[in-house]
Protein backbone atom coordinates (compact mmCIF):
# COMPACT_ATOMS: atom_id res chain seq x y z
CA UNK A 1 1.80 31.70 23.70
CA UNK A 2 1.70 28.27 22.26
CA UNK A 3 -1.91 27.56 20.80
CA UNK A 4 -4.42 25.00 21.96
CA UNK A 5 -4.40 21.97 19.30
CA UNK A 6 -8.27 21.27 18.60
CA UNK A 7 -10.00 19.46 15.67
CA UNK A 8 -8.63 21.00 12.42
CA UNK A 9 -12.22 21.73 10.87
CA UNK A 10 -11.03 24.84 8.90
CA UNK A 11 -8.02 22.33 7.14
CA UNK A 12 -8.28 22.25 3.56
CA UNK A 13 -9.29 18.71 2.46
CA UNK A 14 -6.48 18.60 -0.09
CA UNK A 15 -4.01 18.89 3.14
CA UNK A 16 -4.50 15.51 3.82
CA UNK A 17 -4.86 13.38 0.33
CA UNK A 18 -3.30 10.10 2.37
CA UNK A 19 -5.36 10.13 5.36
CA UNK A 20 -7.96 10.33 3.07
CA UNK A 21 -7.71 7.80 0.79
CA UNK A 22 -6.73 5.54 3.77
CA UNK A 23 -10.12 5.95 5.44
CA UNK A 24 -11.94 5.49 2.38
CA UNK A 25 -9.88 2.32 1.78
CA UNK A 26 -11.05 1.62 5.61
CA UNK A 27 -14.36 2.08 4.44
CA UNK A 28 -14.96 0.63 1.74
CA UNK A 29 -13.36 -2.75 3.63
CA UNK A 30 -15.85 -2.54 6.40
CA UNK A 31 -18.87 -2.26 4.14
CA UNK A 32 -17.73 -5.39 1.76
CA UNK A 33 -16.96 -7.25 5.05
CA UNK A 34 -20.22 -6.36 6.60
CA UNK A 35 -22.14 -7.54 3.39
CA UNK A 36 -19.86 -10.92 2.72
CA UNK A 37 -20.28 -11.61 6.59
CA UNK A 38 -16.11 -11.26 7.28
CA UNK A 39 -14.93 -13.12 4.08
CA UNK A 40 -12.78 -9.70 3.05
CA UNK A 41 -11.11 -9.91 6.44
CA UNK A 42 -10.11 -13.92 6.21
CA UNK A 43 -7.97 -12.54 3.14
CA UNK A 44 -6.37 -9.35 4.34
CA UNK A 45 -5.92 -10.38 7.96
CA UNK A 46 -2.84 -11.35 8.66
CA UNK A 47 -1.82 -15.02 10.50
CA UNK A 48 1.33 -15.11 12.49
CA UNK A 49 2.63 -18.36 11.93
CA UNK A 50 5.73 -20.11 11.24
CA UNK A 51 4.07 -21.89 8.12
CA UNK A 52 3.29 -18.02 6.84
CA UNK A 53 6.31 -17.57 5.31
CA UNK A 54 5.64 -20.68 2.80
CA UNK A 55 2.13 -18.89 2.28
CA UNK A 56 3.14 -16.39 -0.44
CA UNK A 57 0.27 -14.29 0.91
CA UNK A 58 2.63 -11.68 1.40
CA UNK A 59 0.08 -8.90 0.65
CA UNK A 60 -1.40 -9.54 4.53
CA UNK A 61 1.42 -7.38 6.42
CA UNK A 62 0.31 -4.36 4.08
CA UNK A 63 -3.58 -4.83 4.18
CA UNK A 64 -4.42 -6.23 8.20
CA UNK A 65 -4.57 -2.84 9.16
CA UNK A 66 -7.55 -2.11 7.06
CA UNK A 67 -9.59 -5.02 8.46
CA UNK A 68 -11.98 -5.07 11.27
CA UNK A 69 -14.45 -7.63 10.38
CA UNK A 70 -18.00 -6.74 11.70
CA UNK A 71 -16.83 -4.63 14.66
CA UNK A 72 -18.12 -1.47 14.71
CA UNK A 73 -16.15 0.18 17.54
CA UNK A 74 -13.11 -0.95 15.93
CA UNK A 75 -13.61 0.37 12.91
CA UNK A 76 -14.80 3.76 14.46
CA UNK A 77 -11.62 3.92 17.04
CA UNK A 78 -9.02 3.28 14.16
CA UNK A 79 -10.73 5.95 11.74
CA UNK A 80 -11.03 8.74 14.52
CA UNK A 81 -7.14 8.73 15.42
CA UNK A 82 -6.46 8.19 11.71
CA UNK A 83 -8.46 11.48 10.52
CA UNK A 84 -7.58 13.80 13.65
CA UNK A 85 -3.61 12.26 14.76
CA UNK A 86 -2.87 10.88 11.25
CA UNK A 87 -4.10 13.89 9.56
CA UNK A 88 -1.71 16.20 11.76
CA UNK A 89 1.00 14.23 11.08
CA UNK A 90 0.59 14.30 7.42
CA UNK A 91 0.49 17.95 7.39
CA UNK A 92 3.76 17.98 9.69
CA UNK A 93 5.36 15.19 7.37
CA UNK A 94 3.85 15.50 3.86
CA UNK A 95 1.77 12.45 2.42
CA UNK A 96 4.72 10.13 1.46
CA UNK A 97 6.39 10.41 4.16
CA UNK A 98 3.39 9.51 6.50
CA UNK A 99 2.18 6.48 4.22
CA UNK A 100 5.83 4.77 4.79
CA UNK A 101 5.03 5.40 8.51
CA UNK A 102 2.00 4.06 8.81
CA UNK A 103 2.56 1.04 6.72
CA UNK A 104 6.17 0.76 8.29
CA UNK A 105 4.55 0.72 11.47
CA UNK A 106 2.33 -2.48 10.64
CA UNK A 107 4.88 -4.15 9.85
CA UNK A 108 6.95 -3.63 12.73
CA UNK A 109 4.48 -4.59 14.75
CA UNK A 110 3.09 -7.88 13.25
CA UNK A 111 7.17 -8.53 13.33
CA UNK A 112 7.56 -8.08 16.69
CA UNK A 113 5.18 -9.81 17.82
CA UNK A 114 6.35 -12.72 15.33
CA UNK A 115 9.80 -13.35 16.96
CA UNK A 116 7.89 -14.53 19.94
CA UNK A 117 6.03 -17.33 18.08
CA UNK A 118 8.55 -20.09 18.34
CA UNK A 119 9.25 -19.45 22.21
CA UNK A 120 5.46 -18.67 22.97
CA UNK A 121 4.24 -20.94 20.74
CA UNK A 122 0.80 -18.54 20.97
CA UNK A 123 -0.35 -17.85 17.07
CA UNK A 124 -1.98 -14.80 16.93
CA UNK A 125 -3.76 -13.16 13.66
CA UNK A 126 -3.54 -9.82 13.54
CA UNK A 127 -6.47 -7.08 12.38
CA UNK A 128 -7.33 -3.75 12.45
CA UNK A 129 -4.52 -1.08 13.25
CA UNK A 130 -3.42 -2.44 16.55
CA UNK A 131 -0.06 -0.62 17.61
CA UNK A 132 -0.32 1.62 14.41
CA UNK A 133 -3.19 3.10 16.62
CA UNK A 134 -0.81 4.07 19.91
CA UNK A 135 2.06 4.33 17.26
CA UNK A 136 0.12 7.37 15.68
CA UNK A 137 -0.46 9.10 19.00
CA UNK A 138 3.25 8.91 20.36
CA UNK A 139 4.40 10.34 16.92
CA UNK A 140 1.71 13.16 17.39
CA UNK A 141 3.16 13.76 21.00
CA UNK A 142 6.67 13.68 20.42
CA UNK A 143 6.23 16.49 17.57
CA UNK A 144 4.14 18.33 20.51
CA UNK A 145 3.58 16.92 24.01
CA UNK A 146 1.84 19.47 25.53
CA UNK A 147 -0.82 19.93 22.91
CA UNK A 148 -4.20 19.69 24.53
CA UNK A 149 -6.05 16.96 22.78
CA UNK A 150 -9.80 16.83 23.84
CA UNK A 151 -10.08 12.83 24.71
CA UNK A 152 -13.57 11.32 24.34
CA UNK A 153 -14.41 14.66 23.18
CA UNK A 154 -14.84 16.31 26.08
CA UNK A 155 -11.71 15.58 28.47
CA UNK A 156 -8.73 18.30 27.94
CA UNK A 157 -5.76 15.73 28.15
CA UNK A 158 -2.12 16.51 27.18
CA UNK A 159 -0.59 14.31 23.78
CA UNK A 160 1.88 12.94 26.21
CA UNK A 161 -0.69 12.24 28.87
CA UNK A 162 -2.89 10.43 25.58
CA UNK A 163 0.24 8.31 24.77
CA UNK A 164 0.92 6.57 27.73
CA UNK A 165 -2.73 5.98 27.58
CA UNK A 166 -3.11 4.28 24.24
CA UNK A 167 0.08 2.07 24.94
CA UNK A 168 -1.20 1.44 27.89
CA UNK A 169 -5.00 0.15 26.55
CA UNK A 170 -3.25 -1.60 23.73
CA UNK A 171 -0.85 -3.94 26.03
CA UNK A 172 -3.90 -4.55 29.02
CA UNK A 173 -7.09 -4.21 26.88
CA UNK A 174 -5.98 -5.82 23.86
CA UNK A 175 -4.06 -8.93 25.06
CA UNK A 176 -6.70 -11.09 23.28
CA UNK A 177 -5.72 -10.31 19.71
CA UNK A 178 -1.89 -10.25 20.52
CA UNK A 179 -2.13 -14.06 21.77
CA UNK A 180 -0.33 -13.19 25.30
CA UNK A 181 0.91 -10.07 27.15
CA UNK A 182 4.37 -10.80 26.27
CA UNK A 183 3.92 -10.23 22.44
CA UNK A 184 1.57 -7.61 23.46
CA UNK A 185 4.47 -5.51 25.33
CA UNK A 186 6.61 -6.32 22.33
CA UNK A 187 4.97 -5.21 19.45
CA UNK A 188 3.36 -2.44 20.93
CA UNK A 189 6.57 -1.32 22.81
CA UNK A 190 8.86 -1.82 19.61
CA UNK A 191 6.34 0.25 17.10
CA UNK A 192 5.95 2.72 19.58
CA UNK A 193 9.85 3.27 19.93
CA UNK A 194 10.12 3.13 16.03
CA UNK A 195 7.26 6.02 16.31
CA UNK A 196 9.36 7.85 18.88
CA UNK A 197 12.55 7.55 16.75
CA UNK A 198 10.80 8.12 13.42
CA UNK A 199 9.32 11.62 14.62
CA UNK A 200 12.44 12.66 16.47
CA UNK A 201 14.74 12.02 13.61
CA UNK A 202 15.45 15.16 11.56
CA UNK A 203 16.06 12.77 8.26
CA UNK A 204 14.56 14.23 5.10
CA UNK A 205 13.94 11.11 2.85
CA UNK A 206 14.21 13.61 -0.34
CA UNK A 207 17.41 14.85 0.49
CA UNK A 208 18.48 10.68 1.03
CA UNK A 209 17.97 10.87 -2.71
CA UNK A 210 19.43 13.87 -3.79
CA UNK A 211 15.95 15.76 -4.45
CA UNK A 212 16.65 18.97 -1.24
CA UNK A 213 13.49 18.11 -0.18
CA UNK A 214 13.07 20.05 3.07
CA UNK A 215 13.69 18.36 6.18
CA UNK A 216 11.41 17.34 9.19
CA UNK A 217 12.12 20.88 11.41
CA UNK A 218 11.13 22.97 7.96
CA UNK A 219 8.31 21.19 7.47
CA UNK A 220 7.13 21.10 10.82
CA UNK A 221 8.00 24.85 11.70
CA UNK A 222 6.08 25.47 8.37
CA UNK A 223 2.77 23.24 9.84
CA UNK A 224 3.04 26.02 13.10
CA UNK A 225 3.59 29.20 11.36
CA UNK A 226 0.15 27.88 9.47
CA UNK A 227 -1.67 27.10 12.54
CA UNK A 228 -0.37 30.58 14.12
CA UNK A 229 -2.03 32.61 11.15
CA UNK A 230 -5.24 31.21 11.15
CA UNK A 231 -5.30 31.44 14.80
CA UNK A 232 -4.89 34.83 13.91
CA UNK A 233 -7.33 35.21 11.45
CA UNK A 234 -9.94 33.01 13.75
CA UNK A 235 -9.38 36.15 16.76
CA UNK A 236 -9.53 38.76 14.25
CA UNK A 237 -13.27 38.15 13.03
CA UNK A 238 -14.22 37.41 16.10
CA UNK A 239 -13.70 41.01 17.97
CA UNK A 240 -15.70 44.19 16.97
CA UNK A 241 -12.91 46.99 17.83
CA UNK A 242 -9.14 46.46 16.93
CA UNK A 243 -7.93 47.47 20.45
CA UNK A 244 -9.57 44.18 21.49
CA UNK A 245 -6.97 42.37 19.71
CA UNK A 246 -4.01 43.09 22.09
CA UNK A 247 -5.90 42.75 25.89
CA UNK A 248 -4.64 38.99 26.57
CA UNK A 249 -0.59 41.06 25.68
CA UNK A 250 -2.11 44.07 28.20
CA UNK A 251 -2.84 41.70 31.10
């Protein structure tokens, strides 16, 4: 029987040394912003413009993500599905192999949405994670779509259900920051096919480079056989007599 997915609480903290250092990076952001009144953000945001190029602030497609100026919610949002999705995936993946996704995937999108500029002409400056957020999720539900996730914290919802969701509030809820829906379907619906292809790929990047690293099945057959045991070890201290153990097998 396939086990329920659920907020990994009993995870080691040294499972997840990217996610991490991420948030704290996230963190530390936010506060600086919220004392300097959104001065961190004017540098680390990132403009898409055609004069950007000549701007040699090339650092912006790396940092954006980390900025959310004085909002809040944003903040919140991005660092709840980058501790419970991006921590997951990190434990599937291993820590290098998740940091070039999620930085790959800020790219793609600001990219995406900057081949639109010329014919648009809309200029939009992009902040906080964006399609990185739904990015995360699809990757999460293409390693396991019918994991329950509990959405809002209380709603059971399927990963693949959650998805479509998250693309879905990205493109109509977050038009604003994209400049117009048509570079909101584009970035969002390019990053989230890189995500798709990304996860689904069986490419080991160690083995590109000769170092046998194991590949994405290992490592993710690995991740279950973990989650298995300590499902395991969860049931057994919580019965009192060992027959207890096999009643769900019985029925």
């Amino acid at each position: 029987m396939r086990p329920r997915w659920s907020t990994p609480s009993y995870t080691a903290r040294g499972e997840t040394p990217a996610v991490y250092v991420l948030l704290a990076i996230m963190a530390i952001v936010f506060l600086m912003d919220w004392l300097m009144h959104g001065v961190v953000t004017g540098l680390l945001w990132w403009p898409l413009t055609p004069n950007w190029f000549g701007s040699l602030l090339y650092w912006q497609p790396f940092t954006y993500q980390f900025a959310h100026g004085t909002s809040f919610f944003g903040f919140l949002a991005d660092a709840l599905v980058l501790f419970f999705f991006g921590g997951s995936l990190e434990r599937a993946w291993g820590s290098g192999r998740f940091l070039f996704f999620f930085f790959a995937c800020g790219i793609v999108a600001g990219l995406s949405a900057m081949a639109l500029v010329p014919i648009l002409h809309v200029y939009p400056v992009f902040y906080s994670m964006l399609a990185t957020f739904a990015a995360m999720v699809v990757a999460f539900a293409t390693l396991d779509p019918r994991a329950t996730v509990l959405f809002s914290m209380f709603i059971p919802i399927q990963a693949r259900w959650l998805a479509v969701f998250s693309i879905a509030w990205q493109i109509f809820g977050m038009t604003g920051i994209y400049g117009s829906p048509a570079t909101a379907v584009a970035s969002v619906g390019i990053t989230s096919l890189f995500a798709y292809y990304f996860t689904a790929s069986r490419i080991s990047f160690g083995s590109l480079f000769g170092r046998g690293a194991p590949s994405m099945r290992e490592r993710m057959e690995r991740w279950r056989q973990k989650r298995r045991w300590r499902e395991w070890q969860r049931r057994v201290s919580r019965v009192e007599r060992p027959e207890d153990l096999f009643k769900d097998n019985k029925k």
